[in-house]
C-alpha atoms as a PDB file:
ATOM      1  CA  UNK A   1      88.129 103.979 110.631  1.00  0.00           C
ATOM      2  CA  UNK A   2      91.624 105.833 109.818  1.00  0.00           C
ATOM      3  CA  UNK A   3      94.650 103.883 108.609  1.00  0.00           C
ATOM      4  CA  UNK A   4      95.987 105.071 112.292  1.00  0.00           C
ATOM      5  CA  UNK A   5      93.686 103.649 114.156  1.00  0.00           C
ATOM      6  CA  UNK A   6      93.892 100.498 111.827  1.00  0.00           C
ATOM      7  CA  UNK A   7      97.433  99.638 112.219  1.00  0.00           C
ATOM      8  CA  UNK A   8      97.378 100.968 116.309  1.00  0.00           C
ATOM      9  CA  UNK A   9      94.753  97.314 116.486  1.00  0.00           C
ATOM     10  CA  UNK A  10      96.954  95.992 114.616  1.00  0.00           C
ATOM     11  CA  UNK A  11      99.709  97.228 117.156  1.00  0.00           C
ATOM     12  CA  UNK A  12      98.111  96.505 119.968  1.00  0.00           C
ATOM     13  CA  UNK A  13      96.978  92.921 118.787  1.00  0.00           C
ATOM     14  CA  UNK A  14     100.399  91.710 117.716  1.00  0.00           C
ATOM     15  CA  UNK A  15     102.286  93.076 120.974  1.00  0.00           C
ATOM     16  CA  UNK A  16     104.541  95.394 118.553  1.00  0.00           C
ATOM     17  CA  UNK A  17     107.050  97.951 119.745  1.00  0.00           C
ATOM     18  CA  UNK A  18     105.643 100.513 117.080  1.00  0.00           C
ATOM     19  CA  UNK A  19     103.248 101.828 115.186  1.00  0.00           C
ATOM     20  CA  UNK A  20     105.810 101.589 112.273  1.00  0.00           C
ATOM     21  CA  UNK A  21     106.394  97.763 112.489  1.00  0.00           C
ATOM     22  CA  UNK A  22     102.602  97.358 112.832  1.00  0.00           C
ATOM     23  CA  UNK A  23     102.042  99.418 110.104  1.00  0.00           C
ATOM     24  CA  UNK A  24     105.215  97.296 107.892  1.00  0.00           C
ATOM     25  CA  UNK A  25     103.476  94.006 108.697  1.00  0.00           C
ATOM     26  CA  UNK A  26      99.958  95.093 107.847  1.00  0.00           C
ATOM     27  CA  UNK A  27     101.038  96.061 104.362  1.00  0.00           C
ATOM     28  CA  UNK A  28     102.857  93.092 103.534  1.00  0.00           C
ATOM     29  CA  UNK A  29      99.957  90.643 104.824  1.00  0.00           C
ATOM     30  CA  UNK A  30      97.103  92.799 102.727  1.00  0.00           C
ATOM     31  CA  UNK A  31      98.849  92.593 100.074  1.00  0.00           C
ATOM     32  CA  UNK A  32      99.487  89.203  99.980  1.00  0.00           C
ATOM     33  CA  UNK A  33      95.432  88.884 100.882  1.00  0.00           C
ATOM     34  CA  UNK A  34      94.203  90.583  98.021  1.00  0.00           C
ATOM     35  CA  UNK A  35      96.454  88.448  95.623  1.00  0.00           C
ATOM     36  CA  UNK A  36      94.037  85.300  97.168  1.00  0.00           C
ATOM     37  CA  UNK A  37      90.831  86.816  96.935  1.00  0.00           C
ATOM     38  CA  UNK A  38      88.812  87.411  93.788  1.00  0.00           C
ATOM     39  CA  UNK A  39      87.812  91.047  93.061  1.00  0.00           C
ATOM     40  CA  UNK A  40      84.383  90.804  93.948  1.00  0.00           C
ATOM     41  CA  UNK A  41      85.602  89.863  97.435  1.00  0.00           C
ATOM     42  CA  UNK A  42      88.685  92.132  97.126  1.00  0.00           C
ATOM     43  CA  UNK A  43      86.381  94.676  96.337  1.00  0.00           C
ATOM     44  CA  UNK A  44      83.788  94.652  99.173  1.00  0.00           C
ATOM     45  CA  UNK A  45      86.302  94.057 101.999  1.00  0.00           C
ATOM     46  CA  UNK A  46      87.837  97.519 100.583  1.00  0.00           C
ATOM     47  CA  UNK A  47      84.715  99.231 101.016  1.00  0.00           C
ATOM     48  CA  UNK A  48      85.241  98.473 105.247  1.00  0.00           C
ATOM     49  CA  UNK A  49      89.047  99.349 105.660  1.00  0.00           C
ATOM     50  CA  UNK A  50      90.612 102.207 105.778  1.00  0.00           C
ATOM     51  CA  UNK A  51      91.633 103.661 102.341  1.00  0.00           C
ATOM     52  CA  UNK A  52      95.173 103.030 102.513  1.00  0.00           C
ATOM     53  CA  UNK A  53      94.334  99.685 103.614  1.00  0.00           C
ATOM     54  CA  UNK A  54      91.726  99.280 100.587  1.00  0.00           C
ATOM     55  CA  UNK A  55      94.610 100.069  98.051  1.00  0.00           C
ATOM     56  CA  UNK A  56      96.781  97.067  98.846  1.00  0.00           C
ATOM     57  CA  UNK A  57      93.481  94.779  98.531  1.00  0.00           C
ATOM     58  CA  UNK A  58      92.651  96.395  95.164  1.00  0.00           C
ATOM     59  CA  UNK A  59      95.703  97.032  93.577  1.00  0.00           C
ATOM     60  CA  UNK A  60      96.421  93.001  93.803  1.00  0.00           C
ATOM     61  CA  UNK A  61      95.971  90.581  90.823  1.00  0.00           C
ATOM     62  CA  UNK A  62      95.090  87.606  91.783  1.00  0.00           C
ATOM     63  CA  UNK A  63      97.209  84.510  92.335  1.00  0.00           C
ATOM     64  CA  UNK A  64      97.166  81.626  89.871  1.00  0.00           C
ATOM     65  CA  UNK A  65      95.809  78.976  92.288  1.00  0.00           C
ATOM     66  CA  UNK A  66      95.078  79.824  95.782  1.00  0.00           C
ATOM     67  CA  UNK A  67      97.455  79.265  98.315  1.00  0.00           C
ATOM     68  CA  UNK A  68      97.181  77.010 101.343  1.00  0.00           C
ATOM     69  CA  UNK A  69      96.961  78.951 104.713  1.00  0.00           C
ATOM     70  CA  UNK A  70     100.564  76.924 105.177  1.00  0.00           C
ATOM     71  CA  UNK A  71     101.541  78.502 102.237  1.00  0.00           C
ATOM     72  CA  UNK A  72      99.845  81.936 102.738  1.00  0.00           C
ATOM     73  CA  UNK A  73     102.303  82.155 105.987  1.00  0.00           C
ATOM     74  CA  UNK A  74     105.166  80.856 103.959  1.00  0.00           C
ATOM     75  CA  UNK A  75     104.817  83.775 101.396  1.00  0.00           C
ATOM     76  CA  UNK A  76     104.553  86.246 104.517  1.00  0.00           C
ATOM     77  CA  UNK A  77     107.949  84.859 105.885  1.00  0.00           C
ATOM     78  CA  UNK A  78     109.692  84.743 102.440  1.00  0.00           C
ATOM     79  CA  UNK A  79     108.135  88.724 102.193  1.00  0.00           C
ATOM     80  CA  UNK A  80     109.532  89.629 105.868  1.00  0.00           C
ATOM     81  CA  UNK A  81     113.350  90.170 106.567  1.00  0.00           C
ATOM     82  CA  UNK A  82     114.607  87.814 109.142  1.00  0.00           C
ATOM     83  CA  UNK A  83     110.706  86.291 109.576  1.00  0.00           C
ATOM     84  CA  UNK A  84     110.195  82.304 110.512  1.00  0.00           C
ATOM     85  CA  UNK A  85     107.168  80.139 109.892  1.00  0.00           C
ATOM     86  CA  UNK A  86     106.026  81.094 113.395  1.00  0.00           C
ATOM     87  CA  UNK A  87     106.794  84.925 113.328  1.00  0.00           C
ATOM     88  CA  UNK A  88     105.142  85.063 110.040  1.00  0.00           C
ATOM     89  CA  UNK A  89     101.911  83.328 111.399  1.00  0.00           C
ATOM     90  CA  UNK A  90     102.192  85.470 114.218  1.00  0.00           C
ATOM     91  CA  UNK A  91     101.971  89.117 111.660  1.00  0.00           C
ATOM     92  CA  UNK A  92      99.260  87.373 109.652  1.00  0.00           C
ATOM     93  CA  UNK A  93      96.928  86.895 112.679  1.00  0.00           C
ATOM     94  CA  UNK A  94      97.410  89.979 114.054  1.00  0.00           C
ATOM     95  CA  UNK A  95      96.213  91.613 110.863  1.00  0.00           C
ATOM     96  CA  UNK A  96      93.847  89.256 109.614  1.00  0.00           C
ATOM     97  CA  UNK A  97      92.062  89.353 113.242  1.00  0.00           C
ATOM     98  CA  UNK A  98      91.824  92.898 113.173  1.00  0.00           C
ATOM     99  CA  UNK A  99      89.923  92.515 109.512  1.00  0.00           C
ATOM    100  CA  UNK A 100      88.068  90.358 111.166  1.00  0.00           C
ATOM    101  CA  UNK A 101      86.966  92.952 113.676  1.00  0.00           C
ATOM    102  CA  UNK A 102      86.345  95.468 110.989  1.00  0.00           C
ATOM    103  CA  UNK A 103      84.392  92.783 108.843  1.00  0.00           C
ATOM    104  CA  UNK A 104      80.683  92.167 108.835  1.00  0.00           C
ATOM    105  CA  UNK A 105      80.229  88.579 109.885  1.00  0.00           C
ATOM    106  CA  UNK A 106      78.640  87.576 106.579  1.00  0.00           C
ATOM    107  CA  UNK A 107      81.309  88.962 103.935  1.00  0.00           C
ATOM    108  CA  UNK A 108      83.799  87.545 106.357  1.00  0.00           C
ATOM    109  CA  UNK A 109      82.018  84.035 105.645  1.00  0.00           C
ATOM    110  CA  UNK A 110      82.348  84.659 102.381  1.00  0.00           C
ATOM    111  CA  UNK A 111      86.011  85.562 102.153  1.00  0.00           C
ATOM    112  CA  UNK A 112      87.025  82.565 104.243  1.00  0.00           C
ATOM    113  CA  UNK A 113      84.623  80.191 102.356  1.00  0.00           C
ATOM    114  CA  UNK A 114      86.277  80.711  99.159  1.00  0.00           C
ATOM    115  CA  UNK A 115      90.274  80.323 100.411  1.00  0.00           C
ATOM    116  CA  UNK A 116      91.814  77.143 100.640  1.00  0.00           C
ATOM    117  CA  UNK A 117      91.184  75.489 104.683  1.00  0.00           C
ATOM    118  CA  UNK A 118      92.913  76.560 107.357  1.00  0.00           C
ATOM    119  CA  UNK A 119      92.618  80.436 106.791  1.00  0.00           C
ATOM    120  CA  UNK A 120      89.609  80.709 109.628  1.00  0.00           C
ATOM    121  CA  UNK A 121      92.780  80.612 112.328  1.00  0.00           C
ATOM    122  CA  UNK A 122      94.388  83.352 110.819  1.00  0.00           C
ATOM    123  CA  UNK A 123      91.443  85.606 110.839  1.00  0.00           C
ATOM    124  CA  UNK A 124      90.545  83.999 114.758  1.00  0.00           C
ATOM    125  CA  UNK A 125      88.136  82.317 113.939  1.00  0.00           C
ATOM    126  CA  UNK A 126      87.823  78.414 114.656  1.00  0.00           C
ATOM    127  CA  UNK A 127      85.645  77.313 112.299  1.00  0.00           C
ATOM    128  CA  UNK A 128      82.298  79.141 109.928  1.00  0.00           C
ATOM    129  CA  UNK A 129      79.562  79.317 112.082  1.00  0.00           C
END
């Protein structure tokens, strides 16, 4: 998959009026993603994105302590110009579903097994199977 055809889901997902916002929003959520995931994880989602895509994963250290999915969202809004809670929960979903899409089922499992609860919603997913 091409970074165009990446950020057009993404588009097309989150109801955006262009390519270019998609594209803003997907940049600042991957990012923040590959700050939460460890580079063994960081490192095989790359391997299924698109390569632009696999750059913000990689180039990421990671966080600290992970983040809360509460808190994940908060960091989008605080990353977003004029963002809320709810608009900022909106971007992640629409990016982290369209990973999901991309994502084998079982390295998706992973990824969400090792961040903090509540980070299944965001990728649109109710619970591991």
């Amino acid at each position: 998959m091409r970074w165009s055809e990446f950020t057009e889901r993404v588009r097309e997902r989150g109801e955006y009026p262009s390519r270019r916002e998609a594209e803003r929003v997907t940049r600042v959520v991957l990012s923040a993603l590959g700050g939460q995931l460890g580079r063994a994880e960081r490192n095989l989602l790359a391997r299924r994105l698109p390569l632009e895509a696999a750059r913000l994963l990689v180039t990421q250290r990671s966080a600290n302590r992970p983040l809360t999915a509460a808190e994940f969202v908060d960091g989008i809004a605080a990353r977003t110009e004029g963002a809320t809670s709810a608009t900022a929960r909106w971007d992640t979903s629409s990016v982290l579903s369209v990973v999901a899409d991309v994502t084998d089922h079982e390295l998706l499992d992973r990824i969400i097994g090792r961040l903090p609860g509540g980070f299944a919603l965001l990728f649109g997913r109710a619970q591991l199977v």
